[in-house]
N, C-alpha and C. Protein backbone atom coordinates (compact mmCIF):
# COMPACT_ATOMS: atom_id res chain seq x y z
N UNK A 1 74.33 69.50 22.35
CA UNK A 1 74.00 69.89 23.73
C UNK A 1 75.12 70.82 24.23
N UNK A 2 74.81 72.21 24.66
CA UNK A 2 75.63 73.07 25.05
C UNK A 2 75.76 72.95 26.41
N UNK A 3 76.87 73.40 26.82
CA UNK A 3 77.36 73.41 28.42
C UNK A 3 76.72 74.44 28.88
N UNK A 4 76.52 74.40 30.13
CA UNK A 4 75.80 75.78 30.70
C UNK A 4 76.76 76.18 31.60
N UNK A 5 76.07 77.04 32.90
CA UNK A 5 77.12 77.84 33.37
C UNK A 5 77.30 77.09 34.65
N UNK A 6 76.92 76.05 34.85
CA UNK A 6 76.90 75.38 35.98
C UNK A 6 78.23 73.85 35.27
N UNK A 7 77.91 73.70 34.33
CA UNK A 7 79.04 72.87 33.94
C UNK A 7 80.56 73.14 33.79
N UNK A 8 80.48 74.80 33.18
CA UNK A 8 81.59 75.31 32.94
C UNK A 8 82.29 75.65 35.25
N UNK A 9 81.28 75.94 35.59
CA UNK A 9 81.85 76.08 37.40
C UNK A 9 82.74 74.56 37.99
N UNK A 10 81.65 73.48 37.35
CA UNK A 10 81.93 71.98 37.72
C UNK A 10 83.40 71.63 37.17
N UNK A 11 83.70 71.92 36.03
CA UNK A 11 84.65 71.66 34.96
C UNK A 11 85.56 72.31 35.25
N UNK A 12 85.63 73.61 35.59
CA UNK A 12 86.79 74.60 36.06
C UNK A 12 87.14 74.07 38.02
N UNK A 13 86.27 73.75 38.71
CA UNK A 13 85.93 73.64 40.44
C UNK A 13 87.40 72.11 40.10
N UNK A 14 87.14 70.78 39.14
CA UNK A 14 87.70 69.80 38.54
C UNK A 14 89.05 70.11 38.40
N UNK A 15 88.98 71.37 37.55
CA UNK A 15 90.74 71.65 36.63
C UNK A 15 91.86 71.74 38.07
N UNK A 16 90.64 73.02 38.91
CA UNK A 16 91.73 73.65 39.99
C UNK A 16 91.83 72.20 40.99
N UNK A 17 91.28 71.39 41.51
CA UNK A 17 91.00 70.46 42.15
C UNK A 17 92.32 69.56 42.16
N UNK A 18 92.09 68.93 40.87
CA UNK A 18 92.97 67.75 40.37
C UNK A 18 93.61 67.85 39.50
N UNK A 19 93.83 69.08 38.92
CA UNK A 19 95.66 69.05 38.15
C UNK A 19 95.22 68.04 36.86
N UNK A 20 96.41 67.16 36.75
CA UNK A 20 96.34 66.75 35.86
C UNK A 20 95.10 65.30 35.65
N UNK A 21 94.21 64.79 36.94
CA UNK A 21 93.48 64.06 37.24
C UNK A 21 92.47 64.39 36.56
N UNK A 22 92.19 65.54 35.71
CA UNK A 22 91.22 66.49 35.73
C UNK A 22 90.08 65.69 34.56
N UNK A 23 91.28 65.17 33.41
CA UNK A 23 90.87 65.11 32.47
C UNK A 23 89.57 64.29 32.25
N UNK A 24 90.19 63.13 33.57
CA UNK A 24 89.28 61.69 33.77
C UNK A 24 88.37 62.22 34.47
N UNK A 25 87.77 62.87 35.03
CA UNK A 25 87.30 63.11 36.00
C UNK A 25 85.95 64.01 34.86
N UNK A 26 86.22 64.53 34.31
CA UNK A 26 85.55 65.45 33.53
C UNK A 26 84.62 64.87 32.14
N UNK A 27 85.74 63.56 32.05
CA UNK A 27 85.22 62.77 31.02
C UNK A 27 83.97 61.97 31.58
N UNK A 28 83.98 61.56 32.80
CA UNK A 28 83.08 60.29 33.72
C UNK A 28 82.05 61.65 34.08
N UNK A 29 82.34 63.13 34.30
CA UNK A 29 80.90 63.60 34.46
C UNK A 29 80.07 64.42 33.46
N UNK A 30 80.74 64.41 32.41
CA UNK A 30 80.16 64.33 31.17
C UNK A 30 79.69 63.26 30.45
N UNK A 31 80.03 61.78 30.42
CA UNK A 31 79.12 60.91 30.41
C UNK A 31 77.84 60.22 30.93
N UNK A 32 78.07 61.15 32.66
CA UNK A 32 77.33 60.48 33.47
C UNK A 32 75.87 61.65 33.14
N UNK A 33 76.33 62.89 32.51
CA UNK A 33 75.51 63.87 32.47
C UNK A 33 74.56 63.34 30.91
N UNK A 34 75.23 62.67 30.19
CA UNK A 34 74.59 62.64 28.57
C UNK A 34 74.07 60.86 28.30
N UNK A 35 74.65 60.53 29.42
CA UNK A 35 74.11 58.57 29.43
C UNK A 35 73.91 58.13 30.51
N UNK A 36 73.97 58.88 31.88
CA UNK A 36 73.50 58.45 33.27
C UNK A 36 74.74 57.05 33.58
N UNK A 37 74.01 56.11 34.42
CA UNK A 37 74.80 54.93 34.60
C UNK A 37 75.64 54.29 33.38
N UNK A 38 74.97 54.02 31.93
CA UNK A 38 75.42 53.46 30.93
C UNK A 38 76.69 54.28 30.42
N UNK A 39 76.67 55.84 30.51
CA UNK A 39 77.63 56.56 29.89
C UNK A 39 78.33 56.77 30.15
N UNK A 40 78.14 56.13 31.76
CA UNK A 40 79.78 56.31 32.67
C UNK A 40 80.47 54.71 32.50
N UNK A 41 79.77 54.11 32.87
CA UNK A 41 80.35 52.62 32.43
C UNK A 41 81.13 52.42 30.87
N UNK A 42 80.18 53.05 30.28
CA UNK A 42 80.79 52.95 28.48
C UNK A 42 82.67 53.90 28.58
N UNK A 43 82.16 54.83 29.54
CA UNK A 43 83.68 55.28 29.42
C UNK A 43 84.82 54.80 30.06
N UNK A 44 83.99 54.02 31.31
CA UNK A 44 85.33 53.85 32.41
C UNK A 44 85.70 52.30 31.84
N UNK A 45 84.63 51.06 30.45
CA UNK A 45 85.08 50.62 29.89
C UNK A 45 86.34 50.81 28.92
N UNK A 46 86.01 51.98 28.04
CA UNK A 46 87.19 52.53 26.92
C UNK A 46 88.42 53.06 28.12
N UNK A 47 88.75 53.34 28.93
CA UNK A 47 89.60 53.78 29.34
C UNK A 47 90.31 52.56 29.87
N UNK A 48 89.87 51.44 30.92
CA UNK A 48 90.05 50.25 30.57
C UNK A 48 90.65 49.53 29.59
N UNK A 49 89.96 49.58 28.95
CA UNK A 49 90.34 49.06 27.52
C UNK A 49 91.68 49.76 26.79
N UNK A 50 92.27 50.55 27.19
CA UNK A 50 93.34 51.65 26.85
C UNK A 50 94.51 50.57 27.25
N UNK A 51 94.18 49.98 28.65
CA UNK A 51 95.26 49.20 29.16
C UNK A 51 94.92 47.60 29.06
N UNK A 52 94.16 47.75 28.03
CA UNK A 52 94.43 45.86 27.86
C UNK A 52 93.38 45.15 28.68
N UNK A 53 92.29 45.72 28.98
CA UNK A 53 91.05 45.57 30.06
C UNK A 53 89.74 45.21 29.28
N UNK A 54 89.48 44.40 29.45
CA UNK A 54 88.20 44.28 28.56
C UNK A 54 86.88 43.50 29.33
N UNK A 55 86.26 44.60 29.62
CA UNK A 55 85.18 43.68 30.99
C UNK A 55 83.87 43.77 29.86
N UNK A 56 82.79 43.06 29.86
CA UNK A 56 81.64 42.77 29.26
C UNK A 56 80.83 43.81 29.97
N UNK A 57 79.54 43.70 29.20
CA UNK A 57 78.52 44.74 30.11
C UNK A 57 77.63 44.24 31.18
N UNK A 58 77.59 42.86 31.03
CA UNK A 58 77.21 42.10 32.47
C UNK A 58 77.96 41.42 33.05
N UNK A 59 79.13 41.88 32.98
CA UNK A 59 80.02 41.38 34.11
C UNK A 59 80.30 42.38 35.18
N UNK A 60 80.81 42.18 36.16
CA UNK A 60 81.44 42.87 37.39
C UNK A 60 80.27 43.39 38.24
């Protein structure tokens, strides 16, 4: 799945925005774009999980 020219505006609108925030931010709307609700949860799990976080998928 290629980016279009509306992703590359979103992604760059992100970079200038939030600096170094950017990265997370880009990751959660590219999941949310390729898995909706599930693909953002699946990520903001692994990132979580980076720090020792480990929530189930029917929890919270």
């Amino acid at each position: 799945m290629g980016m279009g020219e509306l992703d590359e505006l979103i992604i760059r609108f992100l970079k200038d925005r939030l600096g170094q925030d950017a990265e997370l931010a880009i990751r959660l709307y590219m999941a949310y774009k390729e898995g909706g609700k599930k693909g953002v949860l699946k990520a903001i799990n692994e990132e979580l999980s980076k720090v020792g976080v480990e929530v189930g998928e029917n929890e919270g």
